[in-house]
C-alpha atoms as a PDB file:
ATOM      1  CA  UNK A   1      -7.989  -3.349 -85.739  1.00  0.00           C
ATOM      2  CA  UNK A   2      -5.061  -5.284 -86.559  1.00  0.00           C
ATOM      3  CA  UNK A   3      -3.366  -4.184 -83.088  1.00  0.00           C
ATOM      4  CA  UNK A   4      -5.900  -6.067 -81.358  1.00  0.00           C
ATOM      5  CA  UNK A   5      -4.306  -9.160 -82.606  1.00  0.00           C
ATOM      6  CA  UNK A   6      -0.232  -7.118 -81.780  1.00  0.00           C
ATOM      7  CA  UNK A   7       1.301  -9.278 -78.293  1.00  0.00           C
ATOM      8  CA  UNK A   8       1.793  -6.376 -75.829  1.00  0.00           C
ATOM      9  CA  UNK A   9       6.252  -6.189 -75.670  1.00  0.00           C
ATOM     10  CA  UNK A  10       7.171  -6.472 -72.040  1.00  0.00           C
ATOM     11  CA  UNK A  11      10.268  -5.714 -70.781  1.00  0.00           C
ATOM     12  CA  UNK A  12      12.091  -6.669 -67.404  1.00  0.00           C
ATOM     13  CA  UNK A  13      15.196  -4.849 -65.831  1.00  0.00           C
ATOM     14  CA  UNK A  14      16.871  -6.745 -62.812  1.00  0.00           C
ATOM     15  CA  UNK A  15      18.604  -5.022 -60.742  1.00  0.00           C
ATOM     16  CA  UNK A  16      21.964  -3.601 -61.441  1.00  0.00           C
ATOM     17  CA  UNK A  17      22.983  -3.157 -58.105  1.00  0.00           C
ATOM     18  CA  UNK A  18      22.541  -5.179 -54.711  1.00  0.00           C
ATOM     19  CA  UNK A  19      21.047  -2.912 -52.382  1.00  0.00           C
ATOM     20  CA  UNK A  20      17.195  -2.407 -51.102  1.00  0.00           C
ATOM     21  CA  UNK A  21      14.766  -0.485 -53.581  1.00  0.00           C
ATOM     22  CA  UNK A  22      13.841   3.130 -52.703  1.00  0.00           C
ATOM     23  CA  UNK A  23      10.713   4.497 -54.215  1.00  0.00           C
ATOM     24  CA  UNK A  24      11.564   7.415 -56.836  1.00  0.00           C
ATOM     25  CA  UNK A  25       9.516   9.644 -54.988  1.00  0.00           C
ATOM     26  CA  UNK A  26      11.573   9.196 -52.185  1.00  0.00           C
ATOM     27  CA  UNK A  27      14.560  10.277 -53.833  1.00  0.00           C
ATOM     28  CA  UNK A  28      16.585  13.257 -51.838  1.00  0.00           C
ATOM     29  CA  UNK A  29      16.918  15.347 -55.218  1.00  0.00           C
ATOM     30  CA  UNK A  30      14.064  16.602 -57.063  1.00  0.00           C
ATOM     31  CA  UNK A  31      15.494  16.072 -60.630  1.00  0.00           C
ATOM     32  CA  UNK A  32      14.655  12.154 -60.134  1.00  0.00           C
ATOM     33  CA  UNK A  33      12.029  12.328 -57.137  1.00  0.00           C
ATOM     34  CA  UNK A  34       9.682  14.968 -59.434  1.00  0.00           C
ATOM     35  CA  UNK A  35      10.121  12.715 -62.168  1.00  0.00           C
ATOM     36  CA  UNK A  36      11.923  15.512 -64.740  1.00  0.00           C
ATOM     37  CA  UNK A  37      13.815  13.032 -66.599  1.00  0.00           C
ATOM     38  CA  UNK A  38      11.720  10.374 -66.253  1.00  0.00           C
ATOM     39  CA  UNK A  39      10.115   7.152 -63.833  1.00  0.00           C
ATOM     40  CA  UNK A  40      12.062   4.294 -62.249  1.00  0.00           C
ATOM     41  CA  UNK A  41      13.256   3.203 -58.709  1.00  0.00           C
ATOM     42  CA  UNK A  42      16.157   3.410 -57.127  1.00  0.00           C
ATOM     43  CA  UNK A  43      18.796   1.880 -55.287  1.00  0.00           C
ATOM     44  CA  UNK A  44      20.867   2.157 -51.972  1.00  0.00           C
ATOM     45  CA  UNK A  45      23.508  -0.205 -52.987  1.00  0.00           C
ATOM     46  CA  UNK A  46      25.373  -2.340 -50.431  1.00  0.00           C
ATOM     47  CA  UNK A  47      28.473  -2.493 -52.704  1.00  0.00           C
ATOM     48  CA  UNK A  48      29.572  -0.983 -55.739  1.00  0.00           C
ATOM     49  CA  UNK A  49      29.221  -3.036 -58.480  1.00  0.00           C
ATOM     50  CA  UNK A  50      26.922  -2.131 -61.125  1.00  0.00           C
ATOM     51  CA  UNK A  51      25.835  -4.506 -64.546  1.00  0.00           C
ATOM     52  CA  UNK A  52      23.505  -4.660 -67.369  1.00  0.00           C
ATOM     53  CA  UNK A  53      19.374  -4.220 -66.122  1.00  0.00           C
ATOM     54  CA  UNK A  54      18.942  -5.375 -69.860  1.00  0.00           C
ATOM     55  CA  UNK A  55      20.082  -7.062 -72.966  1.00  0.00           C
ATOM     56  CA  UNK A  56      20.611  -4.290 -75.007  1.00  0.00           C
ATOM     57  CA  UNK A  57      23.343  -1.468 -76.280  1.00  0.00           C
ATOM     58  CA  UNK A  58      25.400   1.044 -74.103  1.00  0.00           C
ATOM     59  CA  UNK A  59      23.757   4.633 -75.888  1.00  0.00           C
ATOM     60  CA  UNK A  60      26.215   6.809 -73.082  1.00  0.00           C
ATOM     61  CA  UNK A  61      28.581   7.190 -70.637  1.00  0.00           C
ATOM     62  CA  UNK A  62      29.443  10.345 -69.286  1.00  0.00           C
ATOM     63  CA  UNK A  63      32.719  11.485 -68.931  1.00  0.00           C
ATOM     64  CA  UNK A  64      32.538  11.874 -65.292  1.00  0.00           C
ATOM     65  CA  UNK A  65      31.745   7.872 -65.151  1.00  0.00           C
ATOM     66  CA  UNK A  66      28.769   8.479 -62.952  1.00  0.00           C
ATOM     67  CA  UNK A  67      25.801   7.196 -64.941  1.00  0.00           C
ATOM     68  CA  UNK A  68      25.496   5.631 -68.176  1.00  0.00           C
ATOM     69  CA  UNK A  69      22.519   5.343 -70.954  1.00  0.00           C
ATOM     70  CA  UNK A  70      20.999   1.574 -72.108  1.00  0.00           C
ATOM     71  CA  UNK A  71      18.606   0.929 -75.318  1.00  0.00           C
ATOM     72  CA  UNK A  72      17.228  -2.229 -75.623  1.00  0.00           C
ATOM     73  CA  UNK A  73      16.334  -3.687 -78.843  1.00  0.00           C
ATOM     74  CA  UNK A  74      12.647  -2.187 -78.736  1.00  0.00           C
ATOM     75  CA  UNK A  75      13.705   1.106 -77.753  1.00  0.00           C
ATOM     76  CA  UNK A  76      13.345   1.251 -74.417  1.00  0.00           C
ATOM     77  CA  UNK A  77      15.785   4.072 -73.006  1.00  0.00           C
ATOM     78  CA  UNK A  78      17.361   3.923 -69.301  1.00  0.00           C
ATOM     79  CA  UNK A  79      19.961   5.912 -67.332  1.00  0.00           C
ATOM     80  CA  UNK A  80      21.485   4.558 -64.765  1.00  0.00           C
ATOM     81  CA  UNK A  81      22.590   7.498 -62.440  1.00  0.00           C
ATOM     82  CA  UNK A  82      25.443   6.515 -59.813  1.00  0.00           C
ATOM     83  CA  UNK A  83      24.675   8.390 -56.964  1.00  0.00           C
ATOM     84  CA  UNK A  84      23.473  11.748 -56.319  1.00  0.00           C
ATOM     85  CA  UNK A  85      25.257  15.135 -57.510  1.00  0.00           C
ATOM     86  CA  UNK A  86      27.890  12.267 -58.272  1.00  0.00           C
ATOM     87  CA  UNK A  87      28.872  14.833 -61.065  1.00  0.00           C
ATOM     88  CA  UNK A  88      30.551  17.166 -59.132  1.00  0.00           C
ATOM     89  CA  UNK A  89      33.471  14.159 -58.150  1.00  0.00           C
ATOM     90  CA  UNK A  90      34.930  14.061 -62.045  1.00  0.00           C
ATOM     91  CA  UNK A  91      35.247  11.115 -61.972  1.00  0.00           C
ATOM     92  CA  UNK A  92      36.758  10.233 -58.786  1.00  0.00           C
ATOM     93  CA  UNK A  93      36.024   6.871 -57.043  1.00  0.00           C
ATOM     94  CA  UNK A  94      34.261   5.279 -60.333  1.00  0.00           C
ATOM     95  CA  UNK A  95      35.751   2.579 -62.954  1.00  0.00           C
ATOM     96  CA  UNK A  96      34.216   2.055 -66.575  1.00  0.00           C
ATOM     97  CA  UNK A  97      33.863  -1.581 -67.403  1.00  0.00           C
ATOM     98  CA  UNK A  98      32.336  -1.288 -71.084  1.00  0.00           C
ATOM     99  CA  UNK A  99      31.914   1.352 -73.761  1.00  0.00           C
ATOM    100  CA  UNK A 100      29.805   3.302 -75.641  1.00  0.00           C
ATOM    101  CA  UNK A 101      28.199   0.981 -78.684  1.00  0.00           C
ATOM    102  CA  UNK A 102      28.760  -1.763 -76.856  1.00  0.00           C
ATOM    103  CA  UNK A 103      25.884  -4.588 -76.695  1.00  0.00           C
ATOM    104  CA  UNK A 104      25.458  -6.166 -73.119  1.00  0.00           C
ATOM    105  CA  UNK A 105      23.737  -8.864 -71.886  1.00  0.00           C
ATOM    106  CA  UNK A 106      21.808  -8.796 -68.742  1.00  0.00           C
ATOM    107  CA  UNK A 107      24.398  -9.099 -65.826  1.00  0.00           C
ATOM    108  CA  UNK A 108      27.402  -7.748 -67.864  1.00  0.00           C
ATOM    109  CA  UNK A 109      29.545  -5.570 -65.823  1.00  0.00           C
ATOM    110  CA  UNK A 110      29.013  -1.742 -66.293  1.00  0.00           C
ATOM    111  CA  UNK A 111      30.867  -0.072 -64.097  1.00  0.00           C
ATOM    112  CA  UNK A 112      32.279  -0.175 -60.443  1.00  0.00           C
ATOM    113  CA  UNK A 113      32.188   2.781 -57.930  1.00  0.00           C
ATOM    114  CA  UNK A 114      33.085   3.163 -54.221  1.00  0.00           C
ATOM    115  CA  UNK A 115      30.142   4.447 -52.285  1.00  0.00           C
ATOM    116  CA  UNK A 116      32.286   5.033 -48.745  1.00  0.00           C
ATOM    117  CA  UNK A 117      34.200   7.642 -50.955  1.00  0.00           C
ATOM    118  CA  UNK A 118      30.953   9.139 -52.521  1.00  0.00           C
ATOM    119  CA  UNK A 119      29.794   9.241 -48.577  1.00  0.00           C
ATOM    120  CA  UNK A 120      32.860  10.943 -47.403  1.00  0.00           C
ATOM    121  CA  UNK A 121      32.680  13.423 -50.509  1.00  0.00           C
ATOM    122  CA  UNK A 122      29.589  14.533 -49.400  1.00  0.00           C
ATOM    123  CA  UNK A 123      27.200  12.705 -51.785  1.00  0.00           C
ATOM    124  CA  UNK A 124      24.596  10.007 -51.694  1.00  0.00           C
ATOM    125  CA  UNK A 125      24.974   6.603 -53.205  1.00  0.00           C
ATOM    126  CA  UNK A 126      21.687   6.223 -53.756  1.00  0.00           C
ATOM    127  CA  UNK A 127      20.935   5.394 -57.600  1.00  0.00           C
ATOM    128  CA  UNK A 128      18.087   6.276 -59.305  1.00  0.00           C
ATOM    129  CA  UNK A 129      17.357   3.818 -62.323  1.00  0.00           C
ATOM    130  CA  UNK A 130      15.000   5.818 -64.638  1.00  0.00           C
ATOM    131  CA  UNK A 131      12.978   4.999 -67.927  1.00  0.00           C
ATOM    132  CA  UNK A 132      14.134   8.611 -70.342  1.00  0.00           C
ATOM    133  CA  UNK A 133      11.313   7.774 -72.966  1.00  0.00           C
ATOM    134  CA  UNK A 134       8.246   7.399 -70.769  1.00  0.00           C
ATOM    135  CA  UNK A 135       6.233   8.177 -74.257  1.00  0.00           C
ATOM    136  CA  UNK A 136       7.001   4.434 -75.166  1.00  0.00           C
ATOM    137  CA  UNK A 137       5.355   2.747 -72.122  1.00  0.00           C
ATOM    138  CA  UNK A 138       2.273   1.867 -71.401  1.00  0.00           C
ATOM    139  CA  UNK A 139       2.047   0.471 -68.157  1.00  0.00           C
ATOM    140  CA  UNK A 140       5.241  -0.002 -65.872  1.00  0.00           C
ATOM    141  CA  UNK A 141       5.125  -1.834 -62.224  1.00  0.00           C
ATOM    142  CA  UNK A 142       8.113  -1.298 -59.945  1.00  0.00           C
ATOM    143  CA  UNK A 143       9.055  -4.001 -57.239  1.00  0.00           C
ATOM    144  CA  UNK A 144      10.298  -2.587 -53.441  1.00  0.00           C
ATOM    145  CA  UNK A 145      12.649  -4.577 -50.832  1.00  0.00           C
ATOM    146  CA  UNK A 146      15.863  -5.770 -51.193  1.00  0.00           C
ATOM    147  CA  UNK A 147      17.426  -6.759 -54.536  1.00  0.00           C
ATOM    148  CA  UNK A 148      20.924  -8.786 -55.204  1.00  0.00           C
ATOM    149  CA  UNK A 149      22.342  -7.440 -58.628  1.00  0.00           C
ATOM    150  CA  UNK A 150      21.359  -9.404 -62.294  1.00  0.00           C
ATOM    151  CA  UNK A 151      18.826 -11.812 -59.816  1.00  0.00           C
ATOM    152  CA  UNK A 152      15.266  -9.924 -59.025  1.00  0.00           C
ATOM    153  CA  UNK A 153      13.376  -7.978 -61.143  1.00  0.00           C
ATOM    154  CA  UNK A 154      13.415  -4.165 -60.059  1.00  0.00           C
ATOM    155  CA  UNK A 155      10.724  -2.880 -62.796  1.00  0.00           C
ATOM    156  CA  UNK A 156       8.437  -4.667 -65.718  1.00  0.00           C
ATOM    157  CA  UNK A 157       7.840  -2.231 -68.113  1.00  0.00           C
ATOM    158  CA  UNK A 158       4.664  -2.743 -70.747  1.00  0.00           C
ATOM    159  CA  UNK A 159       5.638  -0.735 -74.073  1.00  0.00           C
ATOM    160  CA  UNK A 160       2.708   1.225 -76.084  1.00  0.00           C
END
């Protein structure tokens, strides 16, 4: 009874990345388009600059530079995957900008990348932005159309 009176926690990612928003289900790799590590949107990014969706704590960053982990303060998990099958480049073509434990603000550089060299390796730019711990949300909406990176609002996400 006394959750009746509980004010539902919303939280907002902008976008990380200027580019144009590509449904998840539309993403060419079933790992992200099948939803097996969880929901989101992604990105075809214009450039390669990527920052914070979120005020919150760097959880990750692979070793390989090609997607890092974000916790905000109520939990809230995300990946940010640069590119797809990214992994295979070790590293090549991508710049860390922050580090593990470190607490970002939404907007804070992340990480930089150069999507002509992902193309030319053979791999897609395209970056899937996905919630990990779907068990914490309620309710999530996801925007479409162009974005410019730390302005719109890619996803509002309604925790339980």
């Amino acid at each position: 009874m006394l959750n009746f009176f509980k004010k539902n926690k919303i939280v907002e990612l902008t976008s990380p990345m200027t580019g144009k928003i590509i449904p998840i289900e539309e993403v060419p790799d079933k790992v992200f388009s099948d939803k097996m590590v969880g929901d989101g949107v992604a990105i075809e990014p214009v450039d390669g600059e990527i920052v914070s969706p979120i005020d919150g704590k760097v959880a990750t960053i692979f070793p390989t530079n090609h997607a890092i982990g974000l916790i905000t303060k109520e939990g809230l998990e995300i990946l940010i995957h640069i590119g797809l099958d990214t992994v295979e480049l070790n590293g090549l073509g991508f710049k860390r900008l922050t580090k593990k434990d470190a607490k970002v603000k939404k907007g804070d550089p992340l990480m930089e990348f150069d999507p002509k060299l992902v193309e030319e390796k053979g791999k897609s730019p395209i970056t899937p932005i996905i919630i990990t711990n779907m068990d914490k949300v309620k309710k999530m909406e996801k925007n479409t159309g162009d974005v410019e990176r730390g302005n719109q609002i890619i996803m509002t996400i309604e925790l339980i």
